[in-house]
Protein backbone atom coordinates (compact mmCIF):
# COMPACT_ATOMS: atom_id res chain seq x y z
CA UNK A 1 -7.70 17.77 6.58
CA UNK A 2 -7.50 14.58 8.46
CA UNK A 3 -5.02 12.04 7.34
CA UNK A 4 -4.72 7.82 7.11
CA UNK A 5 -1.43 5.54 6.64
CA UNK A 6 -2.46 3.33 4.03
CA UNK A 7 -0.09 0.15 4.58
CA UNK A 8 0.08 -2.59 1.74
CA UNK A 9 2.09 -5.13 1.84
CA UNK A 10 2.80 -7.22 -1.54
CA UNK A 11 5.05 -9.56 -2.82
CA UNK A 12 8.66 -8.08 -3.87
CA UNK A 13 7.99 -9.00 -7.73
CA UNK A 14 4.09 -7.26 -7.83
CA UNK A 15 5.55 -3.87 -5.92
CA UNK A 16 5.54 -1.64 -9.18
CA UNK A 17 2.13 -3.45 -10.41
CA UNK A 18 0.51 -1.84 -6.52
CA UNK A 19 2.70 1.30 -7.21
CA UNK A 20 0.87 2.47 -10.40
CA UNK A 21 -2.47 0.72 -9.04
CA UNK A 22 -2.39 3.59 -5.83
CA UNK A 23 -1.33 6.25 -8.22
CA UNK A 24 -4.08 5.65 -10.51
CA UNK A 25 -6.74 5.80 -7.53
CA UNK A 26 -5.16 9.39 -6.42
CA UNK A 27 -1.78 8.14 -3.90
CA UNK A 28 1.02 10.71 -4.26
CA UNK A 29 4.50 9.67 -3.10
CA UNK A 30 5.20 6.37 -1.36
CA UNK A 31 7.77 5.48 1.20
CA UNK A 32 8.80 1.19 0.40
CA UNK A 33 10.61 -1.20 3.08
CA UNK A 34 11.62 -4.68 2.48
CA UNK A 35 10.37 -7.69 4.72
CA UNK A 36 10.53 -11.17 5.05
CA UNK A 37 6.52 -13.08 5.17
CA UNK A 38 6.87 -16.07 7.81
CA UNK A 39 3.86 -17.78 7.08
CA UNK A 40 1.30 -20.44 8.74
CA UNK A 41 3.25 -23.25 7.02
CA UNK A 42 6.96 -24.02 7.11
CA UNK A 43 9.47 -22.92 5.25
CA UNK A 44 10.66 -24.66 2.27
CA UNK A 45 14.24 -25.80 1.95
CA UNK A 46 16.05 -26.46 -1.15
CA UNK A 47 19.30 -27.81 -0.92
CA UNK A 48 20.26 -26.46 2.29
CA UNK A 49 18.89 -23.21 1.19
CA UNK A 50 15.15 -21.62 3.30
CA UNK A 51 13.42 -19.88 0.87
CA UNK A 52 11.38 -17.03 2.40
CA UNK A 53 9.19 -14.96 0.89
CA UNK A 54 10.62 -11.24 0.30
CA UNK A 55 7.73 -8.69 0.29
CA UNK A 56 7.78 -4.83 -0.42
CA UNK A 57 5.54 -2.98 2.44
CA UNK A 58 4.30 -0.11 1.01
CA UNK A 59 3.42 3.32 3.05
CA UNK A 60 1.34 6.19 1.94
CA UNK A 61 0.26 9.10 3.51
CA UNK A 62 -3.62 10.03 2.34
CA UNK A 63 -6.24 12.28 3.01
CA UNK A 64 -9.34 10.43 4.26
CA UNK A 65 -11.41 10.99 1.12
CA UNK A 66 -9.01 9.36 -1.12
CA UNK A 67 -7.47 6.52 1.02
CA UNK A 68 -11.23 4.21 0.49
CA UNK A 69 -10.38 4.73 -3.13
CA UNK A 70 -6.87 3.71 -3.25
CA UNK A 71 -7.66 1.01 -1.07
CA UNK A 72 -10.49 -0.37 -2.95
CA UNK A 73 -7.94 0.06 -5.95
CA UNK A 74 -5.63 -1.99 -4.58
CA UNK A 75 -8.35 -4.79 -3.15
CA UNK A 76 -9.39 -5.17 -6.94
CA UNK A 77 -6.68 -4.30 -8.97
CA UNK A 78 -4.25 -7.40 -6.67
CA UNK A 79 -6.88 -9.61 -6.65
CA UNK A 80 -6.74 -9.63 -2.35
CA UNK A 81 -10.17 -11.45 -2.23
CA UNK A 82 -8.79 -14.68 -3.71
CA UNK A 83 -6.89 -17.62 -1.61
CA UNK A 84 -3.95 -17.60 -3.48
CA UNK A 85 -3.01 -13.93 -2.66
CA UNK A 86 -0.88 -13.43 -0.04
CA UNK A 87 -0.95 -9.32 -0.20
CA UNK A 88 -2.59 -7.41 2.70
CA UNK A 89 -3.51 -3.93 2.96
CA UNK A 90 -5.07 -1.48 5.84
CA UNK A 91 -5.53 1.62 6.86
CA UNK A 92 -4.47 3.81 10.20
CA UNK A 93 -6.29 6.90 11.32
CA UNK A 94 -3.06 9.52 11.80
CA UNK A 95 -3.33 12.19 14.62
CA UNK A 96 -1.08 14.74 13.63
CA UNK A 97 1.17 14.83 10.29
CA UNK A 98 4.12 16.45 10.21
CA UNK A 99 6.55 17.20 6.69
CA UNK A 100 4.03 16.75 3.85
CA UNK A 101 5.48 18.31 0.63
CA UNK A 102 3.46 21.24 -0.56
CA UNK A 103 2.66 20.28 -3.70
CA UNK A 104 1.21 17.10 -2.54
CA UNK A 105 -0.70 18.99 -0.54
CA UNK A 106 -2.42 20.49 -3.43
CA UNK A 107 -2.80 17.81 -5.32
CA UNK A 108 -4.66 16.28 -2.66
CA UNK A 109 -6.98 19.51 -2.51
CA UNK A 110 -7.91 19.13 -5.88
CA UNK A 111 -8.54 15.72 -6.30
CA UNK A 112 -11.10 16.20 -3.14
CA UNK A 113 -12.70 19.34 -4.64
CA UNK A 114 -13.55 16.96 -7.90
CA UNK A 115 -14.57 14.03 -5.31
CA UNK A 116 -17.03 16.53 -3.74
């Protein structure tokens, strides 16, 4: 079974919303780290204080079959296309995958025998 790293990367305050979006479209577990987004314009200071924007980036570990869904999913369901979103998502072909739970496994295995 070849495998993809399906990175998202949302604002802090829509991460559940993108959660139960990839769950819906087949995603299993999900690893989440916290960043900072430095955009194209500069920061905004209010008294004293920068405000950045805090964003949740998202990691989850698919079988190829299913990551076009739950990326699609995610496209559509956060609205990506329009020019006030600022949440990104990709894909990465993985080599070799290591530490999968079991049971994720098999849940992937059946969700790709209904597929085909």
């Amino acid at each position: 079974m070849k495998f993809v790293a399906l990175v998202a990367i949302v604002g802090e305050e829509r991460e559940e919303e993108a959660i139960k979006i990839a769950k819906e479209a087949g995603a299993g577990a999900v690893t989440i780290m916290r960043g900072r987004s430095l955009g194209l314009e500069e920061k905004k200071i209010f008294f004293g204080l920068t405000l950045e924007e805090s964003v949740s980036i998202l990691l989850f570990i698919l079988p190829h079959k299913i990551s076009m869904r739950v990326l699609k999913a995610l496209k559509d369901g956060m609205d990506m296309q329009s020019d006030e979103n600022s949440s990104l998502a990709f894909t990465i072909p993985l080599g070799h995958v290591a530490g999968l739970n079991i049971e994720e496994l098999h849940k992937f295995e059946s969700e790709i025998k209904e597929i085909l």
